[in-house]
N, C-alpha and C. Protein backbone atom coordinates (compact mmCIF):
# COMPACT_ATOMS: atom_id res chain seq x y z
N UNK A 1 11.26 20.15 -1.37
CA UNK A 1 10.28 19.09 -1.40
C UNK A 1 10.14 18.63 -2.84
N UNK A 2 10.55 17.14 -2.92
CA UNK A 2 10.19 16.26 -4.42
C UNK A 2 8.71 15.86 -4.77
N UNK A 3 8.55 16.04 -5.58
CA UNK A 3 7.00 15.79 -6.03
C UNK A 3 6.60 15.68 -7.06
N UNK A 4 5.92 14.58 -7.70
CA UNK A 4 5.33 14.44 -9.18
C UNK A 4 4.27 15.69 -9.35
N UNK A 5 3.78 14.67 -9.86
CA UNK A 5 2.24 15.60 -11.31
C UNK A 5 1.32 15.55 -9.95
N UNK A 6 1.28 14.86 -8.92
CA UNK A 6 0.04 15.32 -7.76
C UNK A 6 0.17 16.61 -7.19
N UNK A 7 1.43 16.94 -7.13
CA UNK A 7 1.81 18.28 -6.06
C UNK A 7 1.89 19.19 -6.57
N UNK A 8 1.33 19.21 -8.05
CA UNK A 8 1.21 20.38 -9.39
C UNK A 8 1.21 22.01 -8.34
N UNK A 9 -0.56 21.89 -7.64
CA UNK A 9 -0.99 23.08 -6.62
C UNK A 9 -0.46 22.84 -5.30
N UNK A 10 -0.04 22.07 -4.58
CA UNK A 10 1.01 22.12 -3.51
C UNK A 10 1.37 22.99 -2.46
N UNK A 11 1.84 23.53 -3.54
CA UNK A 11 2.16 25.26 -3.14
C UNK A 11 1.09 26.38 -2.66
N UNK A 12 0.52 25.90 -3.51
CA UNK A 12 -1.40 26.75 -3.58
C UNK A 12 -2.27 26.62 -2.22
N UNK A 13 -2.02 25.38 -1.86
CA UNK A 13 -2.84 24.74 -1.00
C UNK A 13 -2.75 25.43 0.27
N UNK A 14 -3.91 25.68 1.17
CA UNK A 14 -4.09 26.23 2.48
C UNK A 14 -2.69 25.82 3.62
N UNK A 15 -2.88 24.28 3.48
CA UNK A 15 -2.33 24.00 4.60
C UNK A 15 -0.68 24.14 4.34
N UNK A 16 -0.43 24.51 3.09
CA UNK A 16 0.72 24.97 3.03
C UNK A 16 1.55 26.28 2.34
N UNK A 17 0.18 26.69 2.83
CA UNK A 17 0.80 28.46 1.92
C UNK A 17 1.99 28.95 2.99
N UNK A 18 1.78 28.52 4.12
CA UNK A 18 2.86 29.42 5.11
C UNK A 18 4.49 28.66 5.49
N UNK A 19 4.69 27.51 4.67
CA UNK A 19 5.75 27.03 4.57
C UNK A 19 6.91 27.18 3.90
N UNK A 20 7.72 27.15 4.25
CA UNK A 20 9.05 27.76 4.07
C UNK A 20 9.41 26.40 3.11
N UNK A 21 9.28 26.20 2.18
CA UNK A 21 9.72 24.73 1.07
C UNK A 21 10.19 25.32 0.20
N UNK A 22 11.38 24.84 -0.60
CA UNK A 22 11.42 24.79 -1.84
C UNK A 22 11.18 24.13 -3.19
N UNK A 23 9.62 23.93 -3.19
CA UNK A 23 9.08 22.87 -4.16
C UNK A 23 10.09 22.39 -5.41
N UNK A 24 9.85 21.44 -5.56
CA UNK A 24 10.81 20.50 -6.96
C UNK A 24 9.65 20.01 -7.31
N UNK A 25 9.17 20.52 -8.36
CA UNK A 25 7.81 19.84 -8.77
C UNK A 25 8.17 19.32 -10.51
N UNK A 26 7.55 18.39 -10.24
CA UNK A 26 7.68 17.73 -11.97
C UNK A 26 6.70 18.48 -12.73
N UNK A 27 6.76 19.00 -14.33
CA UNK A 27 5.98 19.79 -14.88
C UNK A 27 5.23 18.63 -15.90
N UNK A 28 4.22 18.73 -16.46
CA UNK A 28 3.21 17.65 -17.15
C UNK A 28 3.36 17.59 -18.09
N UNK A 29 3.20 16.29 -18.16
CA UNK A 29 3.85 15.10 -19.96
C UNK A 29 3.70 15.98 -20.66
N UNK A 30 2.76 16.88 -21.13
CA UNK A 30 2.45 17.34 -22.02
C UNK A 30 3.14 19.35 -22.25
N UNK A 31 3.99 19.46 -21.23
CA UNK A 31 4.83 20.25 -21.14
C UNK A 31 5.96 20.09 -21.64
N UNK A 32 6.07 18.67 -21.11
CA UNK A 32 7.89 18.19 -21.44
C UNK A 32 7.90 17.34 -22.61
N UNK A 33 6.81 16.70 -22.91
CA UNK A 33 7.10 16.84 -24.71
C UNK A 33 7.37 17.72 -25.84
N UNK A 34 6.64 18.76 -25.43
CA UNK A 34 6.43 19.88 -26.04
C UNK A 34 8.37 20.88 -26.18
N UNK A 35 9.22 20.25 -25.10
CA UNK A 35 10.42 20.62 -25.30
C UNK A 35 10.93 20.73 -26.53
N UNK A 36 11.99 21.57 -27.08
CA UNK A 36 12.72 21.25 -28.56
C UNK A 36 13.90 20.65 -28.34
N UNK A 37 14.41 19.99 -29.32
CA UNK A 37 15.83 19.18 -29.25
C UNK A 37 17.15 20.69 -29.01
N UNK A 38 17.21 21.70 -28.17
CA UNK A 38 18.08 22.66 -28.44
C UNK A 38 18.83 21.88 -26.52
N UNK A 39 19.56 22.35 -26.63
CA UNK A 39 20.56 21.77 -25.65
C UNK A 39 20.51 22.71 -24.06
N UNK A 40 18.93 23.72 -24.02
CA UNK A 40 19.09 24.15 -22.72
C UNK A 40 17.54 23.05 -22.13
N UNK A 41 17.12 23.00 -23.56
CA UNK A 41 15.53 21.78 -23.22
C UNK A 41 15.93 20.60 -22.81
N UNK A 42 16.90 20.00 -23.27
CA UNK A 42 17.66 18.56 -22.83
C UNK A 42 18.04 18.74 -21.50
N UNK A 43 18.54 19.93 -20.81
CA UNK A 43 18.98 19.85 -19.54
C UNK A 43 17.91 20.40 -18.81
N UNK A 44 16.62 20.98 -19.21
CA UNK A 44 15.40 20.95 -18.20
C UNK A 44 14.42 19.74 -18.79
N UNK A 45 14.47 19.06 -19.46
CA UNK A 45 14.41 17.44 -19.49
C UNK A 45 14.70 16.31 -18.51
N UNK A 46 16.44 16.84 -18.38
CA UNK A 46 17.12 15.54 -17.21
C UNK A 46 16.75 16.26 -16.23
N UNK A 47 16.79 17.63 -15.74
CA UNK A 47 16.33 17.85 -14.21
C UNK A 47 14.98 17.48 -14.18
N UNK A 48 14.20 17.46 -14.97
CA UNK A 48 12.57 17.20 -15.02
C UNK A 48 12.66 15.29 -13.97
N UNK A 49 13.39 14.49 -14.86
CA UNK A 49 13.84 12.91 -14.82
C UNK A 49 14.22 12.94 -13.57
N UNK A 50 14.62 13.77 -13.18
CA UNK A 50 15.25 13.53 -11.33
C UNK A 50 14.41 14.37 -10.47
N UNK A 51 13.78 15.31 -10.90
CA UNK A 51 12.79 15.62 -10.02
C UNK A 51 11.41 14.54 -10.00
N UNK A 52 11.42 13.73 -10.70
CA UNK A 52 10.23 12.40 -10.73
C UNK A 52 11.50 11.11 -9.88
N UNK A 53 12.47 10.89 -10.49
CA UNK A 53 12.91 9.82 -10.07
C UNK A 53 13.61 10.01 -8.47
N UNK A 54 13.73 10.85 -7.74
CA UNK A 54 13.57 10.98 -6.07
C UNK A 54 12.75 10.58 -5.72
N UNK A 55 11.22 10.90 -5.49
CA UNK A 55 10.33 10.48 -4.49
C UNK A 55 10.28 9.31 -4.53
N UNK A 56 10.17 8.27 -6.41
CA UNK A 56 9.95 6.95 -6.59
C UNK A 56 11.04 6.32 -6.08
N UNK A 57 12.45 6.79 -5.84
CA UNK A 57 13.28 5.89 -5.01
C UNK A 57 12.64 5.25 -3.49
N UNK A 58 11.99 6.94 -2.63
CA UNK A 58 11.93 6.43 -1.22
C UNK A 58 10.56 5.45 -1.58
N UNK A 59 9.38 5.63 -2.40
CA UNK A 59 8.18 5.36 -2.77
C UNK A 59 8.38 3.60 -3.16
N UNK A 60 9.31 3.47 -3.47
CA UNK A 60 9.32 2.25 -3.81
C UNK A 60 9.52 1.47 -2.13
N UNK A 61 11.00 1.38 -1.97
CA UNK A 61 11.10 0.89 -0.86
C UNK A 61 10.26 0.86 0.75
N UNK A 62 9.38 1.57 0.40
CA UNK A 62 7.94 2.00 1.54
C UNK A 62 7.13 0.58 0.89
N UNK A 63 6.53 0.63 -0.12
CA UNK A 63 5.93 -0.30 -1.11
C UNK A 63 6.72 -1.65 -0.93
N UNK A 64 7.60 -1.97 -0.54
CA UNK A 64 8.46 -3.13 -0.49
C UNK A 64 8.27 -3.82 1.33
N UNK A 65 8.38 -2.90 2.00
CA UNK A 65 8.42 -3.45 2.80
C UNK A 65 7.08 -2.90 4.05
N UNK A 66 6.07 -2.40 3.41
CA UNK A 66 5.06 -2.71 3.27
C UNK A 66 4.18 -4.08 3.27
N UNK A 67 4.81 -4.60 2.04
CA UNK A 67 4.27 -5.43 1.46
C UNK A 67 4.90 -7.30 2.24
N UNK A 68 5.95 -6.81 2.79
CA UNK A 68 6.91 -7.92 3.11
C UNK A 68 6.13 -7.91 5.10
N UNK A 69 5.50 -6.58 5.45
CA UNK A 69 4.61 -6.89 6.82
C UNK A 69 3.63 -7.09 6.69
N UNK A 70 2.82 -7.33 5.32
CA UNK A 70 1.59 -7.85 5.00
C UNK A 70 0.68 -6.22 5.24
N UNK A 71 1.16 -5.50 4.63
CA UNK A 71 0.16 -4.14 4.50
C UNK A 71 -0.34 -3.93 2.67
N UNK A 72 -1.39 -4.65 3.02
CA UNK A 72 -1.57 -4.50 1.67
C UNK A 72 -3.48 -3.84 1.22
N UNK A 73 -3.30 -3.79 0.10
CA UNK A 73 -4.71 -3.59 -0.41
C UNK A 73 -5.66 -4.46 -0.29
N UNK A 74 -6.84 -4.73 0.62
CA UNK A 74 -7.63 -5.87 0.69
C UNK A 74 -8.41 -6.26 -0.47
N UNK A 75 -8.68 -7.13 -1.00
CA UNK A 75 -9.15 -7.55 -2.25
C UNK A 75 -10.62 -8.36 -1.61
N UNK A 76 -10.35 -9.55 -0.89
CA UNK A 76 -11.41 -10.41 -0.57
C UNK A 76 -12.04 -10.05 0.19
N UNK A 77 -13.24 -9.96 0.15
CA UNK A 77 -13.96 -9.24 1.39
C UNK A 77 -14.94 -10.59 2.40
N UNK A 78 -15.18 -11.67 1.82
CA UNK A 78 -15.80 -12.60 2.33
C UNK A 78 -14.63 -13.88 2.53
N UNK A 79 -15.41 -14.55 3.02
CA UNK A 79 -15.17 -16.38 2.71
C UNK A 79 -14.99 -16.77 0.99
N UNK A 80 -16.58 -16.40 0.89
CA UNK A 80 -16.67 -16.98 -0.31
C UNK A 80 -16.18 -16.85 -1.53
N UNK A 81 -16.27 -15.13 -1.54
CA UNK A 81 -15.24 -14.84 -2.32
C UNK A 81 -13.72 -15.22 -2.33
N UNK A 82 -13.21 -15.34 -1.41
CA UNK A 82 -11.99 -15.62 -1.05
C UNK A 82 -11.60 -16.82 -1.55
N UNK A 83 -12.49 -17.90 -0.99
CA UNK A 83 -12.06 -19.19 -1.82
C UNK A 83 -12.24 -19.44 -3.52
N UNK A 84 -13.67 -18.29 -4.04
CA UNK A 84 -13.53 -18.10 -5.18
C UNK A 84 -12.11 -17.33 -6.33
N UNK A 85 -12.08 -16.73 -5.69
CA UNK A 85 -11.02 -15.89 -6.06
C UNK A 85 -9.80 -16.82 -6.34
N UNK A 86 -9.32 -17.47 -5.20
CA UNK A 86 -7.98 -18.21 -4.89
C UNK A 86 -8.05 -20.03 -6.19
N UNK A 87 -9.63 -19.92 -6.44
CA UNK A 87 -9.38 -21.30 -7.18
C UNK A 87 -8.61 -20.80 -8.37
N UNK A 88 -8.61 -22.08 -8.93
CA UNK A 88 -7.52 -21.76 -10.55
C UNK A 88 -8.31 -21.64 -11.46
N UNK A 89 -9.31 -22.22 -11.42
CA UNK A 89 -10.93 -22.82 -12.28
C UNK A 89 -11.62 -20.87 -12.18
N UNK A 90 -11.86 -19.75 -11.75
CA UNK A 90 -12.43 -18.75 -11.70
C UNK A 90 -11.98 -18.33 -12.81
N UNK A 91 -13.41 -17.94 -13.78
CA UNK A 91 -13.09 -17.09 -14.72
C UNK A 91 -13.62 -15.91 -15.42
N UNK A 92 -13.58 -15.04 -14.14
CA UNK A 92 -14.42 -13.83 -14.09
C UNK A 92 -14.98 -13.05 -12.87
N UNK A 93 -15.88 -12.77 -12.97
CA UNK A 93 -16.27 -12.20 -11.44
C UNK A 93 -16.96 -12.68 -10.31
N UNK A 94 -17.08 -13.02 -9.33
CA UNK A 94 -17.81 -13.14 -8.46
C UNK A 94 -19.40 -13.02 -8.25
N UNK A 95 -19.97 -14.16 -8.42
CA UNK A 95 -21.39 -14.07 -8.51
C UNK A 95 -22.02 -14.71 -7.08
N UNK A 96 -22.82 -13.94 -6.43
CA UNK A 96 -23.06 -14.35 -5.19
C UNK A 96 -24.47 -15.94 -5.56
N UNK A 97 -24.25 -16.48 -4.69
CA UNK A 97 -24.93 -17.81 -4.39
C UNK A 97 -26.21 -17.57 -3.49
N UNK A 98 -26.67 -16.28 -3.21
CA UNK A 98 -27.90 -16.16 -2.55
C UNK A 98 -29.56 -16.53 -3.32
């Protein structure tokens, strides 16, 4: 299993202490800076780079076509806002008219 900086405890977690996984977990910025320029840190560097850059492959294309069936984040919650929002003239936030 591929997984960023969310799936840190993963492993930890109840609902998956009894699973048979072999976590690939990315270790935190502040781990993998901390690497030295010696040539076994460079190669737990690039495995670090591909254990992040898997999930964002499938993560993207979910996000793509998502977005192409209209599943998106709702923003407008009214009319009014809605037509506020969409003018060109808005410059700032939404102030109700009550």
């Amino acid at each position: 299993m591929f997984g960023g900086l969310g799936y840190q405890d993963a492993d930890k977690c109840a609902e998956t202490a009894n699973a048979v996984v072999d976590w690939h977990i990315a270790m935190k910025r502040g781990q993998r800076r901390m690497l030295a320029n010696s040539a076994v840190d460079w190669l737990r560097y690039a495995t670090e780079k591909v254990k992040v850059r898997v999930p964002a492959r499938g993560e993207h294309s979910f996000h793509v076509v998502k977005n192409l069936l209209g599943h998106r984040k709702v923003r407008y919650r009214s009319i009014a806002k809605r037509a506020y929002y969409r003018s060109p003239s808005h410059s700032g936030r939404y102030t109700s008219t009550r």
